[in-house]
C-alpha atoms as a PDB file:
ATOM      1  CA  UNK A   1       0.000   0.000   0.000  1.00  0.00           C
ATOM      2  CA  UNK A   2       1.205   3.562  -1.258  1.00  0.00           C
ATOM      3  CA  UNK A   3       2.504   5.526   2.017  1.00  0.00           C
ATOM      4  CA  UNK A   4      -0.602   8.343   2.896  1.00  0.00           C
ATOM      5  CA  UNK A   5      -0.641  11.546   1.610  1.00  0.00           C
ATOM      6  CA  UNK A   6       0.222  14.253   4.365  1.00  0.00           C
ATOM      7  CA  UNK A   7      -2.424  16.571   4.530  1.00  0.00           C
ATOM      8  CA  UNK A   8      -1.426  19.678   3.352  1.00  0.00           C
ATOM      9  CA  UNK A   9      -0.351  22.492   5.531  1.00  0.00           C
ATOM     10  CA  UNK A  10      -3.020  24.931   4.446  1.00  0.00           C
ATOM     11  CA  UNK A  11      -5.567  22.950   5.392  1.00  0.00           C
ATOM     12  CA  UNK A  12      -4.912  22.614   8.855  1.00  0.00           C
ATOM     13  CA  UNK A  13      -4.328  26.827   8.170  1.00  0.00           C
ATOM     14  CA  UNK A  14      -7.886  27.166   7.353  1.00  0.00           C
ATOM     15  CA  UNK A  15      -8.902  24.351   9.953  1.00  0.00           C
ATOM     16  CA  UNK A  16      -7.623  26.493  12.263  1.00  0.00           C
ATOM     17  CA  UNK A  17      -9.583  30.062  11.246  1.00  0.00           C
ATOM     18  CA  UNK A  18     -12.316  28.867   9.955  1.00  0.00           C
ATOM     19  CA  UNK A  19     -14.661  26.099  11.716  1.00  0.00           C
ATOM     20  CA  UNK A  20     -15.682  23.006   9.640  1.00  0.00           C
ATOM     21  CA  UNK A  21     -18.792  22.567   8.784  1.00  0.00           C
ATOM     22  CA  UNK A  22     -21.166  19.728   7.999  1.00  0.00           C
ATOM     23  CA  UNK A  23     -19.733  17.425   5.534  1.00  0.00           C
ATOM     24  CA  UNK A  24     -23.613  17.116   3.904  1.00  0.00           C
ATOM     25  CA  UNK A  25     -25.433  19.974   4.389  1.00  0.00           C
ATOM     26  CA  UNK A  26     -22.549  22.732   6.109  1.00  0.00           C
ATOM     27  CA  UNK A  27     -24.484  23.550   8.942  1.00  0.00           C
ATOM     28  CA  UNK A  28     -21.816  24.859  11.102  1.00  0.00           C
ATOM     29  CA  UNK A  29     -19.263  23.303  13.865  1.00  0.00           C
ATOM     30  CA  UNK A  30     -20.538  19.784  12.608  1.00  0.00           C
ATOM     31  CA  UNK A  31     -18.319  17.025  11.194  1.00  0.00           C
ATOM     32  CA  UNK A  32     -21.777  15.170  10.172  1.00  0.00           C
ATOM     33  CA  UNK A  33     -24.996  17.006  11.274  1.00  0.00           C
ATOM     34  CA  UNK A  34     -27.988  14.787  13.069  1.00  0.00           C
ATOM     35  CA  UNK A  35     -30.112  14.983   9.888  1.00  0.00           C
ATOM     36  CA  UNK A  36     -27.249  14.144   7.636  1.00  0.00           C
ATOM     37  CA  UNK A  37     -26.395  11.017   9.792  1.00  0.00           C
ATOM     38  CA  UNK A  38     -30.129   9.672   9.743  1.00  0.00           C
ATOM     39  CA  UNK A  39     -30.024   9.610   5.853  1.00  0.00           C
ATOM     40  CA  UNK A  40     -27.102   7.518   5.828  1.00  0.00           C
ATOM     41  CA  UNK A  41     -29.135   5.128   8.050  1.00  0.00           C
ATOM     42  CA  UNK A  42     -31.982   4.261   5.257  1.00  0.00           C
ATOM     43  CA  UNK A  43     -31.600   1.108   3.823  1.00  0.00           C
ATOM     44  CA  UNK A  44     -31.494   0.570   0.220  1.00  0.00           C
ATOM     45  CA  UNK A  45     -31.181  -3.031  -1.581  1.00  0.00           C
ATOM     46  CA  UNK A  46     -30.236  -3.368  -4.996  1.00  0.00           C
ATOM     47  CA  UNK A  47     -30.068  -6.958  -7.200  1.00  0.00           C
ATOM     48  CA  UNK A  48     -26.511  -7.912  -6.955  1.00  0.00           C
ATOM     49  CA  UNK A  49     -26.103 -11.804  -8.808  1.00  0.00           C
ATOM     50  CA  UNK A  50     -23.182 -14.548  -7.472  1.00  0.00           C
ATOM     51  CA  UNK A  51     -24.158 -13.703  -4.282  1.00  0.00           C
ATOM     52  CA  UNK A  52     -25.819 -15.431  -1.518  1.00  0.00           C
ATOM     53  CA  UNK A  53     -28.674 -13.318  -0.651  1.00  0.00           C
ATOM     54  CA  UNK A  54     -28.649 -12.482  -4.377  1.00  0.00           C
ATOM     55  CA  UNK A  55     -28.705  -8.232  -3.391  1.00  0.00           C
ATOM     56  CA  UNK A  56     -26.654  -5.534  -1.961  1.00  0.00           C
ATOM     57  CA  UNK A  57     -27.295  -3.218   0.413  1.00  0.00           C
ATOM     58  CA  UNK A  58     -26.416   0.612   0.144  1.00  0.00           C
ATOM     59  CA  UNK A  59     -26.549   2.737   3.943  1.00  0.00           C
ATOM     60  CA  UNK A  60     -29.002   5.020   1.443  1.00  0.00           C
ATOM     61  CA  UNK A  61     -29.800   6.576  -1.662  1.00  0.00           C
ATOM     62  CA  UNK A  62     -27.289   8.520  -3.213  1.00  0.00           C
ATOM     63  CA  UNK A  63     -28.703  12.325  -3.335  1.00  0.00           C
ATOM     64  CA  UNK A  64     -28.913  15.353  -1.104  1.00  0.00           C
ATOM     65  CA  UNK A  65     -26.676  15.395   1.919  1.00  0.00           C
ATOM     66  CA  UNK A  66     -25.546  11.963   1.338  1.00  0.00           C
ATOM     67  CA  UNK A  67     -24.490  12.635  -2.147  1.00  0.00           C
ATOM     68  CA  UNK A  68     -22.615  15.927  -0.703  1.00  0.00           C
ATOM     69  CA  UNK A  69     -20.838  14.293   2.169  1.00  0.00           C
ATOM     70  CA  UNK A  70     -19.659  11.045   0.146  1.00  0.00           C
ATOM     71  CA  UNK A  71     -18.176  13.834  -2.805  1.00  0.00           C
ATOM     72  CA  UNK A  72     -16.818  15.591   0.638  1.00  0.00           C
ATOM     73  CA  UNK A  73     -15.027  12.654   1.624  1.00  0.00           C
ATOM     74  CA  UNK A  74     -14.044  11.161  -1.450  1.00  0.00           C
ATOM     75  CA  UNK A  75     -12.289  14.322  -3.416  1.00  0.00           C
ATOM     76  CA  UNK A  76     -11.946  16.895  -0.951  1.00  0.00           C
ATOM     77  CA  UNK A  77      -9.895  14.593   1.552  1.00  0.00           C
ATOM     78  CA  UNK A  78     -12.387  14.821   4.472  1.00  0.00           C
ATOM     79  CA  UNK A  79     -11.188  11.997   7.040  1.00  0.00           C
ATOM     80  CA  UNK A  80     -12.829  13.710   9.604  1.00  0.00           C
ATOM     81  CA  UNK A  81     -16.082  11.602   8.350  1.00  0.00           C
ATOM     82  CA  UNK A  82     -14.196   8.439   8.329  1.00  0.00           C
ATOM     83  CA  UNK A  83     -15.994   7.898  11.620  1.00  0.00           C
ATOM     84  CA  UNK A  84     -19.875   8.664  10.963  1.00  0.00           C
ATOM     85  CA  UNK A  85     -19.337   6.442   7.503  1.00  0.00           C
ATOM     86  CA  UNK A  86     -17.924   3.680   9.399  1.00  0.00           C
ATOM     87  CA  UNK A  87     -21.093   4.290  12.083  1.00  0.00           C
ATOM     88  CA  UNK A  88     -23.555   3.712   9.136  1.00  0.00           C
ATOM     89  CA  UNK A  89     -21.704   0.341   7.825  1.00  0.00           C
ATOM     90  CA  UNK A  90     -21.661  -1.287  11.171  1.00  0.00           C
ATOM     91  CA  UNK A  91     -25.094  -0.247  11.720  1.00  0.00           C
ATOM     92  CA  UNK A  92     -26.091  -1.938   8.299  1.00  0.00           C
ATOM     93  CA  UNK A  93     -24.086  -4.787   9.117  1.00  0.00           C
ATOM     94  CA  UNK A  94     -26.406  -5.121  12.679  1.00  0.00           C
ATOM     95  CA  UNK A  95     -29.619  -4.740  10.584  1.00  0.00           C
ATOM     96  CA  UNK A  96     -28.742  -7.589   7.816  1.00  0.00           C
ATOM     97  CA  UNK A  97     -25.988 -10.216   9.765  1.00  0.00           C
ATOM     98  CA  UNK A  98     -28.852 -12.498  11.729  1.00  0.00           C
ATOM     99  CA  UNK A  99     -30.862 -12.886   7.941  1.00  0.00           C
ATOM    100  CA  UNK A 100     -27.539 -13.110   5.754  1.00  0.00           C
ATOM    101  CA  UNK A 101     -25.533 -15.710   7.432  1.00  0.00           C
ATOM    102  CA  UNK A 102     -28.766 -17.676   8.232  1.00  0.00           C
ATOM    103  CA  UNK A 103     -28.452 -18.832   4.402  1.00  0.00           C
ATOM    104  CA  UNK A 104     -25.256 -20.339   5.651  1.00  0.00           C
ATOM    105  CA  UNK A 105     -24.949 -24.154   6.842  1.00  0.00           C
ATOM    106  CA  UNK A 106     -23.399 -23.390   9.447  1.00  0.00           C
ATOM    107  CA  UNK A 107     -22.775 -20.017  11.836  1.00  0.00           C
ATOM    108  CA  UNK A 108     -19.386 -18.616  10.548  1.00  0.00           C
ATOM    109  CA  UNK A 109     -16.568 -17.515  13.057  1.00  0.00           C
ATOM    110  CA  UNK A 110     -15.358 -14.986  10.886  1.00  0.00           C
ATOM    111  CA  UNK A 111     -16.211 -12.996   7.819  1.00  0.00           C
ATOM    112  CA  UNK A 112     -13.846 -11.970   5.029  1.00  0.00           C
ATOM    113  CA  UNK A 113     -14.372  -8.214   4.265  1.00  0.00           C
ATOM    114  CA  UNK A 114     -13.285  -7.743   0.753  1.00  0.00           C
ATOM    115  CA  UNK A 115     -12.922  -3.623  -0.217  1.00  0.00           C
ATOM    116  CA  UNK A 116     -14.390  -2.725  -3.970  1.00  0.00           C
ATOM    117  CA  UNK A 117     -10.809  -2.677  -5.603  1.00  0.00           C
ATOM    118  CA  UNK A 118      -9.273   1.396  -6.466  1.00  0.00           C
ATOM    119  CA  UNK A 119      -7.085   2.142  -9.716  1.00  0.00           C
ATOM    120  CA  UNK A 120      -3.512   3.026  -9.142  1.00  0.00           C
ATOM    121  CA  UNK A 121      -4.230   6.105 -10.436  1.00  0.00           C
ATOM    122  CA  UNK A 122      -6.868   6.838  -7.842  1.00  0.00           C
ATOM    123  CA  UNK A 123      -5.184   5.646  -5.218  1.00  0.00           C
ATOM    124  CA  UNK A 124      -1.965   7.894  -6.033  1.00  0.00           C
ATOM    125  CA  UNK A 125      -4.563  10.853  -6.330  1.00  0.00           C
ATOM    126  CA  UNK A 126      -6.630  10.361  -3.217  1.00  0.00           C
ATOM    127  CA  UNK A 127      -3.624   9.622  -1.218  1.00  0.00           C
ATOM    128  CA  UNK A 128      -5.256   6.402   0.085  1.00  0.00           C
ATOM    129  CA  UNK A 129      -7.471   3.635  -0.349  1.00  0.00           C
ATOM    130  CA  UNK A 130     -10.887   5.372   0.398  1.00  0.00           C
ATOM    131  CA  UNK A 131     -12.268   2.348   1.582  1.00  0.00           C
ATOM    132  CA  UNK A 132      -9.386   0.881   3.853  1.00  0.00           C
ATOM    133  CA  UNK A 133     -10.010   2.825   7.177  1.00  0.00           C
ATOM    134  CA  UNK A 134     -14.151   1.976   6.692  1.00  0.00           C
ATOM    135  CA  UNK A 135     -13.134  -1.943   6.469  1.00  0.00           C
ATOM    136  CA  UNK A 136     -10.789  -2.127   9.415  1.00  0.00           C
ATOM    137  CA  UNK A 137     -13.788  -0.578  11.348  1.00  0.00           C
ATOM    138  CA  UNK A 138     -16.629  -2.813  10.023  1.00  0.00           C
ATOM    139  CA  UNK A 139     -14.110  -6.113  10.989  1.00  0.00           C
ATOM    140  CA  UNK A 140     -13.229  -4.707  14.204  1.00  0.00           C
ATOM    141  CA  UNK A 141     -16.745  -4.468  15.053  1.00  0.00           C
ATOM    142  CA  UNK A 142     -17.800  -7.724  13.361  1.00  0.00           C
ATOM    143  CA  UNK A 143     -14.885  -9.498  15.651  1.00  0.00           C
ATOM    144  CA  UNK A 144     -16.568  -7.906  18.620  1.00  0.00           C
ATOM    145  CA  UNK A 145     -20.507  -8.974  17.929  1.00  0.00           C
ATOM    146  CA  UNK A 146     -19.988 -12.711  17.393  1.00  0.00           C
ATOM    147  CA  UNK A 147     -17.120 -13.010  14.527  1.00  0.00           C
ATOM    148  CA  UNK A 148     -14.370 -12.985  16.130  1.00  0.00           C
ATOM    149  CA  UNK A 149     -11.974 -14.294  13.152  1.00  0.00           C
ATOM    150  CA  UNK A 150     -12.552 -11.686  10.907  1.00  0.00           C
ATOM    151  CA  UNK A 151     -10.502 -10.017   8.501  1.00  0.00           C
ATOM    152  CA  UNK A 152      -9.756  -7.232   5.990  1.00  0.00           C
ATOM    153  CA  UNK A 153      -9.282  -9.637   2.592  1.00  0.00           C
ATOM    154  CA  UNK A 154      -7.761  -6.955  -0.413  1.00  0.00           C
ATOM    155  CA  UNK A 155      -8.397  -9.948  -2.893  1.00  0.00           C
ATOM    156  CA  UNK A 156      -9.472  -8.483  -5.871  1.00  0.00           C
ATOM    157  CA  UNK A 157      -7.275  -5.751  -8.213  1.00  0.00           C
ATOM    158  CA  UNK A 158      -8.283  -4.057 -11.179  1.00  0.00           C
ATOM    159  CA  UNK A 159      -6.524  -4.517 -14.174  1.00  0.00           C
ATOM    160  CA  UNK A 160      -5.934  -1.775 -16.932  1.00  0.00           C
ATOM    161  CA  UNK A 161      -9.579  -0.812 -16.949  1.00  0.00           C
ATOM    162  CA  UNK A 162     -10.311   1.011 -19.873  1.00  0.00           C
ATOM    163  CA  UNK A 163     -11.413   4.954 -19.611  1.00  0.00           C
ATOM    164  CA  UNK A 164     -12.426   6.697 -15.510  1.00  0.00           C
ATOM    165  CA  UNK A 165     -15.575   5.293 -14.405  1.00  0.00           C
ATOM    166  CA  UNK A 166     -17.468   8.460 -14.218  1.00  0.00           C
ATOM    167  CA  UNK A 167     -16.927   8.614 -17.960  1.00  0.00           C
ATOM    168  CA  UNK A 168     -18.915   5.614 -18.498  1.00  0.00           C
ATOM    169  CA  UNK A 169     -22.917   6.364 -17.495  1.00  0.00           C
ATOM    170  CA  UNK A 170     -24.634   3.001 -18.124  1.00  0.00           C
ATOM    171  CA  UNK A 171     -24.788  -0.573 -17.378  1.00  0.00           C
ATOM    172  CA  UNK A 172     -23.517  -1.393 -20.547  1.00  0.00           C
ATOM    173  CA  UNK A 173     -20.659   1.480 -20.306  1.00  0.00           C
ATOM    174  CA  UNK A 174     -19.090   0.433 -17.169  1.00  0.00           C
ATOM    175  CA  UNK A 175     -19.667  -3.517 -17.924  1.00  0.00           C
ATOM    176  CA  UNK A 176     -17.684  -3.061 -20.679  1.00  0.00           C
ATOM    177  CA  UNK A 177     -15.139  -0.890 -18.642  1.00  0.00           C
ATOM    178  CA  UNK A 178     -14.430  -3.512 -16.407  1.00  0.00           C
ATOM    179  CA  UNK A 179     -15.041  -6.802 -18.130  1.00  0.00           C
ATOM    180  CA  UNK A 180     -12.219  -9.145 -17.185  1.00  0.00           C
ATOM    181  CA  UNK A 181      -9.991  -6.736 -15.075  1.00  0.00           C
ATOM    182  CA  UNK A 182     -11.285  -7.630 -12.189  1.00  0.00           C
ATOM    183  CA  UNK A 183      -8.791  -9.880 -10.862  1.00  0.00           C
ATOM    184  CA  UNK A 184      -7.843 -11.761  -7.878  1.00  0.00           C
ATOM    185  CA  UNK A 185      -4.521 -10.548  -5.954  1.00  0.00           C
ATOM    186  CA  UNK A 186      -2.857 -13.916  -5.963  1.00  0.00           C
ATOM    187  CA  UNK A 187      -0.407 -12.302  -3.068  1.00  0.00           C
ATOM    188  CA  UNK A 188      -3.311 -11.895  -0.840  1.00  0.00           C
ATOM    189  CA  UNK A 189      -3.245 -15.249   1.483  1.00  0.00           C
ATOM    190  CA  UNK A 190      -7.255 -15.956   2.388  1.00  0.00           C
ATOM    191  CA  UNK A 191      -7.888 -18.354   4.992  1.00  0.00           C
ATOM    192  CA  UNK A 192      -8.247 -22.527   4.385  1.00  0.00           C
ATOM    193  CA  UNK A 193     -10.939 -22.955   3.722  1.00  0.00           C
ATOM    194  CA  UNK A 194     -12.427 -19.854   2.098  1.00  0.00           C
ATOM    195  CA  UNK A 195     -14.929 -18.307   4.921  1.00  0.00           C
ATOM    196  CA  UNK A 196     -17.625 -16.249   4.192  1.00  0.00           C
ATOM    197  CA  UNK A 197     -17.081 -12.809   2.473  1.00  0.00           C
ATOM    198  CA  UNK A 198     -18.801  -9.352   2.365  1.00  0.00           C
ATOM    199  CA  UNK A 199     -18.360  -6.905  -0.521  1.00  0.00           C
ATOM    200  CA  UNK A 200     -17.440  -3.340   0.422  1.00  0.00           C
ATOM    201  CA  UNK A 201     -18.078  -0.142  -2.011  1.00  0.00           C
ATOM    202  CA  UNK A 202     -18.655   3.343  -1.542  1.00  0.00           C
ATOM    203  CA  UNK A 203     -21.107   4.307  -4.325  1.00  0.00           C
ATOM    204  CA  UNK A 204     -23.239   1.862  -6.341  1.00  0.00           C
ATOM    205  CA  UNK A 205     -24.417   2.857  -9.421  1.00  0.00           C
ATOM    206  CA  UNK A 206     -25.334   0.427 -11.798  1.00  0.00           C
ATOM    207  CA  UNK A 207     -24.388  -2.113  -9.984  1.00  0.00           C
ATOM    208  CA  UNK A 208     -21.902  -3.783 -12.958  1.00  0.00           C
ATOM    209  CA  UNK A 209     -18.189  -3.561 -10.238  1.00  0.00           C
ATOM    210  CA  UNK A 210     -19.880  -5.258  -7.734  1.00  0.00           C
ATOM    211  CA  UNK A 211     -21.166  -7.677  -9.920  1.00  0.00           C
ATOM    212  CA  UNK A 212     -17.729  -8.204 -11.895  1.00  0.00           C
ATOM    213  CA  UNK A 213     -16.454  -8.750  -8.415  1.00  0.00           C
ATOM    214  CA  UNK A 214     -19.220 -11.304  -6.635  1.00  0.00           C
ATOM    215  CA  UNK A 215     -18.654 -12.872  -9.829  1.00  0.00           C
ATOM    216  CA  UNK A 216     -14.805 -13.103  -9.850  1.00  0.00           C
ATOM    217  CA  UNK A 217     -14.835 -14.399  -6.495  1.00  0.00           C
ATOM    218  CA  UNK A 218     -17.436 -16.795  -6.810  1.00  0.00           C
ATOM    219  CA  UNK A 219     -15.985 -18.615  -9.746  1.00  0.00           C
ATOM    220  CA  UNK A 220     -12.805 -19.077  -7.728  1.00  0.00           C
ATOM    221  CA  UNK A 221     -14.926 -21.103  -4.616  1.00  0.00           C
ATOM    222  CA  UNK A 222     -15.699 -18.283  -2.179  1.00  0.00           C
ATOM    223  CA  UNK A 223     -19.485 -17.890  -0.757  1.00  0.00           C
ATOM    224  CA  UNK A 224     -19.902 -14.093  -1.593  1.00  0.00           C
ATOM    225  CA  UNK A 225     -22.829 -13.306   1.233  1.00  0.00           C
ATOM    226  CA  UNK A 226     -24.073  -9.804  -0.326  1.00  0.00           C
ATOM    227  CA  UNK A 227     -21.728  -6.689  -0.505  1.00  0.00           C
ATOM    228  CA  UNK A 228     -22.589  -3.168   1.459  1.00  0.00           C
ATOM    229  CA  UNK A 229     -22.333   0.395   0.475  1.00  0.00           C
ATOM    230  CA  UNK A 230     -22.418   4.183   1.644  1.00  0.00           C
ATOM    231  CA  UNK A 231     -24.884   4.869  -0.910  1.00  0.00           C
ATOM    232  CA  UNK A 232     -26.666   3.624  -4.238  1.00  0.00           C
ATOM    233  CA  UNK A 233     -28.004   5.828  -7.486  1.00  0.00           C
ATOM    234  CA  UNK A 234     -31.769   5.280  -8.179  1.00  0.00           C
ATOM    235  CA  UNK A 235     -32.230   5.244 -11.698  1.00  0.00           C
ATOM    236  CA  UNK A 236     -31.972   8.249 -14.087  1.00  0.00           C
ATOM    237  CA  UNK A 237     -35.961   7.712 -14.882  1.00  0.00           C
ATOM    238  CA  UNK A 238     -36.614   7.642 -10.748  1.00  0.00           C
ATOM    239  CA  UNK A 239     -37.854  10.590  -9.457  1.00  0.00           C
ATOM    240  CA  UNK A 240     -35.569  10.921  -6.728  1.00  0.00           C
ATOM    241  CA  UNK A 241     -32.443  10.939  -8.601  1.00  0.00           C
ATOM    242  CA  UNK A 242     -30.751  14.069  -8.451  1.00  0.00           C
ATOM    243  CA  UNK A 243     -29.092  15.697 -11.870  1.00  0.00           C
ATOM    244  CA  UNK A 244     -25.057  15.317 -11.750  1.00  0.00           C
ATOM    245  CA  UNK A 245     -24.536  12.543  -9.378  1.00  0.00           C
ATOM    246  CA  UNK A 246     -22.697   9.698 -10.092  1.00  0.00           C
ATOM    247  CA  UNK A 247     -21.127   6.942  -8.617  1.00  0.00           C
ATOM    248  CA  UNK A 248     -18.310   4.515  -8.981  1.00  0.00           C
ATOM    249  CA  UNK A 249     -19.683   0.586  -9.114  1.00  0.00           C
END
């Protein structure tokens, strides 16, 4: 893993003067207002094939404050949000573990937490793997509520994928993108046998990376449970969706 980024000395300049203020709405002197918070605690399922429950779950739907926090901590650096993100995951996890590993023969003594996989290039221009610091929390907390064996599995890499994905707006688009480069890290050691895994994304859009990666797991043996996100995009013909978002998956 690339060393982090430090955070530029300006920042902590303007830290300094000028209070923070909510990463969703800017209400001031709040990392992640009440209101904010509660909209990142409103389940959403979406169909998600090669997996176990056969969907994925999103913390909610990708517009509003949500939309503006997840941009927040995604290309403006906010880490300060690393906390309230991880709240909402571990909360999802609470609401869906009892049904999801019910499918399973037996109850599992650890999960595998796999993280959707990041470009080189994004990872060199974030600084960091945006999702590493929100899977470390959602194991910790999974070894502490009856899981004690699991783990933070980086298995899957993605291979010279062709164009950025918010270039590519549909299904077809980002299929296409990322047909056959998503790959598993052979120098990733998983445990004997496979256990249980759980996808992990930030934004779901169309759904076609987190398919490309249930699927390149499940064809080499593991039992891909479901995966769960900060947030997935309704439709462009819903109602709800909100002009100019987009997502990653």
């Amino acid at each position: 893993m690339p060393p982090t980024r430090p955070i530029p000395r300006w920042r902590h300049i303007i830290g300094t003067i000028l209070p923070r203020g909510c990463a969703g709405c800017g209400k001031p002197d709040e990392t992640l207002c009440e209101t904010c918070t509660q909209a990142l605690h409103t389940p959403v399922a979406y169909p998600l094939p090669d997996t176990l429950t056969g969907h994925g779950i999103a913390c909610g739907t990708y517009e509003g404050p949500v939309r503006h926090a997840i941009l927040s901590w995604k290309d403006h650096n906010d880490t300060e949000i690393d906390t309230p993100l991880g709240d909402a995951l571990t909360d999802l996890f609470d609401t869906t573990a009892t049904h999801t590993t019910a499918l399973l023969d037996t109850h599992p003594n650890g999960l595998g937490i796999v993280p959707a996989p990041s470009t080189p290039h994004s990872t060199r221009r974030r600084g960091r793997r945006q999702l590493d610091p929100l899977a470390q929390t959602l194991a910790t907390h999974c070894r502490t509520h009856g899981y004690p064996h699991t783990t933070v599995l980086p298995l899957l890499r993605t291979d010279n994928a062709r164009g950025k994905s918010v270039q590519t707006t549909g299904a077809r688009d980002r299929m296409r993108r990322i047909n056959g480069h998503v790959t598993i890290d052979k120098h990733i050691h998983a445990a004997t046998p496979p256990m249980p895994l759980i996808l992990l994304d930030d934004i779901v859009t169309t759904g076609a990376t987190m398919g490309a990666c249930a699927h390149t797991l499940t064809e080499a043996g593991y039992d891909v449970l479901t995966a769960l996100a900060l947030a997935y995009t309704p439709p462009k013909d819903d109602a709800r969706h909100e002009d100019g978002g987009r997502g990653k998956s």
